[in-house]
C-alpha atoms as a PDB file:
ATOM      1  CA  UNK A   1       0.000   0.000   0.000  1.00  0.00           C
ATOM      2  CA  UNK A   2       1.343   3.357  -0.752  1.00  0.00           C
ATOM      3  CA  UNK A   3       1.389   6.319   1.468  1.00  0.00           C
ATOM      4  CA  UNK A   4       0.517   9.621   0.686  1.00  0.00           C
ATOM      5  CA  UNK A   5       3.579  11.233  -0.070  1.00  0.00           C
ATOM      6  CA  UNK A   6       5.279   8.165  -1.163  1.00  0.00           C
ATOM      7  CA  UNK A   7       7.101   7.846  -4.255  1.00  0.00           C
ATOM      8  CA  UNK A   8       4.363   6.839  -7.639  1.00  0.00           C
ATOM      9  CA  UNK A   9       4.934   4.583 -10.293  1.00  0.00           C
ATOM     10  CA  UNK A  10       6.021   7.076 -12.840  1.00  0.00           C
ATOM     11  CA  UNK A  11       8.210   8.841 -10.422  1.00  0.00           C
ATOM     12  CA  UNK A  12       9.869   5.149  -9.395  1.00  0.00           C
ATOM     13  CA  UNK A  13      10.402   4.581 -12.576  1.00  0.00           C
ATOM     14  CA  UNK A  14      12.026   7.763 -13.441  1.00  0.00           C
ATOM     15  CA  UNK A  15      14.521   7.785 -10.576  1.00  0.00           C
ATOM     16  CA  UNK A  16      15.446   3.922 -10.116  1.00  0.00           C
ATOM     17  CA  UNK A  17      18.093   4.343 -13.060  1.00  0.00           C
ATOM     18  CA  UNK A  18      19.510   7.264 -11.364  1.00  0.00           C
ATOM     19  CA  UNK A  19      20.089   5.354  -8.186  1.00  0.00           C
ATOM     20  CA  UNK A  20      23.855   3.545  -7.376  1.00  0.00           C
ATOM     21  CA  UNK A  21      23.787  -0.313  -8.305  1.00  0.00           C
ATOM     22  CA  UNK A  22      22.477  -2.304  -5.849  1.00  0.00           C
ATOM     23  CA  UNK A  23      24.505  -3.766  -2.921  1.00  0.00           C
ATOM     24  CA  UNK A  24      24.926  -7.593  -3.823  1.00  0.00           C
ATOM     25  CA  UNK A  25      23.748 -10.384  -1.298  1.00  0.00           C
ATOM     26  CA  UNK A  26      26.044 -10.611   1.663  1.00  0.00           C
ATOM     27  CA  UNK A  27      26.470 -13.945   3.691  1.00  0.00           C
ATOM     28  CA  UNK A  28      22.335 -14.364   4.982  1.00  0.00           C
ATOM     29  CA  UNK A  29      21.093 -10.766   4.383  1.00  0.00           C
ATOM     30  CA  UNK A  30      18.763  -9.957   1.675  1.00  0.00           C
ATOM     31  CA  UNK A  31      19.807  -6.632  -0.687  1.00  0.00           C
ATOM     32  CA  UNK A  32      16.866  -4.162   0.871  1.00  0.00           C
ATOM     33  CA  UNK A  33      14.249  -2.897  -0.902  1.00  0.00           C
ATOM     34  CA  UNK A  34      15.561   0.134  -2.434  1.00  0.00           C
ATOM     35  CA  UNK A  35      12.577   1.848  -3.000  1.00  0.00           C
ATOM     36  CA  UNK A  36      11.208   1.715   0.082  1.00  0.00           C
ATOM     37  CA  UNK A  37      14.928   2.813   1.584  1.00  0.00           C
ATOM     38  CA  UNK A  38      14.447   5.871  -0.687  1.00  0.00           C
ATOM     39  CA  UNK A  39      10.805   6.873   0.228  1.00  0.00           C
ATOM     40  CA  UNK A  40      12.305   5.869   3.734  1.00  0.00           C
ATOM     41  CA  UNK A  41      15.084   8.919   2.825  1.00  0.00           C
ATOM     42  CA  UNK A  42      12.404  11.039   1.520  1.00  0.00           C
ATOM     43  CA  UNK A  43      10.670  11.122   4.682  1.00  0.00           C
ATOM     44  CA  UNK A  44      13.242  11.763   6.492  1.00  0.00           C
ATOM     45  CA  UNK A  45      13.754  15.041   4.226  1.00  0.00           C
ATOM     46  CA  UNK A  46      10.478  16.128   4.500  1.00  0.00           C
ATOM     47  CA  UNK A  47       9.654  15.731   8.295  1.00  0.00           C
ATOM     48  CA  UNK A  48      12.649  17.036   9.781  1.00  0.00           C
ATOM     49  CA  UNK A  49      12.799  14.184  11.959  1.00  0.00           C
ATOM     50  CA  UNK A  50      15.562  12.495  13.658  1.00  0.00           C
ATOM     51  CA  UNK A  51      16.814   8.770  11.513  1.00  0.00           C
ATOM     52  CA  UNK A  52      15.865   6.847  15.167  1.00  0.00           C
ATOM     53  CA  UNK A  53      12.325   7.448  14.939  1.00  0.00           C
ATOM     54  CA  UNK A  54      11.673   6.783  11.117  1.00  0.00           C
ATOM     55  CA  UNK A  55       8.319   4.845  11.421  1.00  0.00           C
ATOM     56  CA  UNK A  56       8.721   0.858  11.240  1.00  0.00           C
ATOM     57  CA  UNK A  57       7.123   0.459   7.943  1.00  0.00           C
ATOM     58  CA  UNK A  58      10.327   1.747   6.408  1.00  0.00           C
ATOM     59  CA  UNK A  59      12.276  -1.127   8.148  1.00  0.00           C
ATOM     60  CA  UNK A  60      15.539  -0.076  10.343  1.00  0.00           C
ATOM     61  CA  UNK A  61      16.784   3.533  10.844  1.00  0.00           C
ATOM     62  CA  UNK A  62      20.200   2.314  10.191  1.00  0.00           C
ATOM     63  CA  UNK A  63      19.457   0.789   6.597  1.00  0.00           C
ATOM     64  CA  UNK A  64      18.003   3.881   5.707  1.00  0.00           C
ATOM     65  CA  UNK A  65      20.686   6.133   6.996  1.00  0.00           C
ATOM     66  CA  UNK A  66      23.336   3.432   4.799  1.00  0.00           C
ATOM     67  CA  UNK A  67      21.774   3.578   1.822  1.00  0.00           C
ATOM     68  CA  UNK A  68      21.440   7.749   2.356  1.00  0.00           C
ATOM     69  CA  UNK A  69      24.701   7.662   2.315  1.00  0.00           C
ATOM     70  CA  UNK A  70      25.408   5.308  -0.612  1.00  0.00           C
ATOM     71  CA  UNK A  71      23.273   8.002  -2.423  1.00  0.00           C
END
């Protein structure tokens, strides 16, 4: 389900091929979603708000704060 101010279709589409590669599989961990880590980054942006308190759906602070970074 998307959220209001999360990214669209069109606008996925548009900036996926601007993003870095994606971070290969390491030992048992899964590459993250990347869009979500991005809408994760845009909310971050747009609230203000400290990375610890990033809402849940958006998975770990700290995944979102590494891939900011990778940006």
């Amino acid at each position: 389900m998307r959220r209001r101010y999360e990214l669209t279709d069109e606008e996925w589409n548009v900036l996926e091929p601007l993003l870095p590669p994606a971070r290969k599989k390491q030992g048992e961990r899964s590459p993250k979603d990347r869009r979500q880590m991005l809408n994760a980054v845009l909310w971050v942006a747009r609230t203000g708000a400290p990375w610890r308190v990033l809402p849940s759906h958006y998975g770990p602070w700290s995944s979102a704060y590494s891939f900011f970074w990778r940006l």
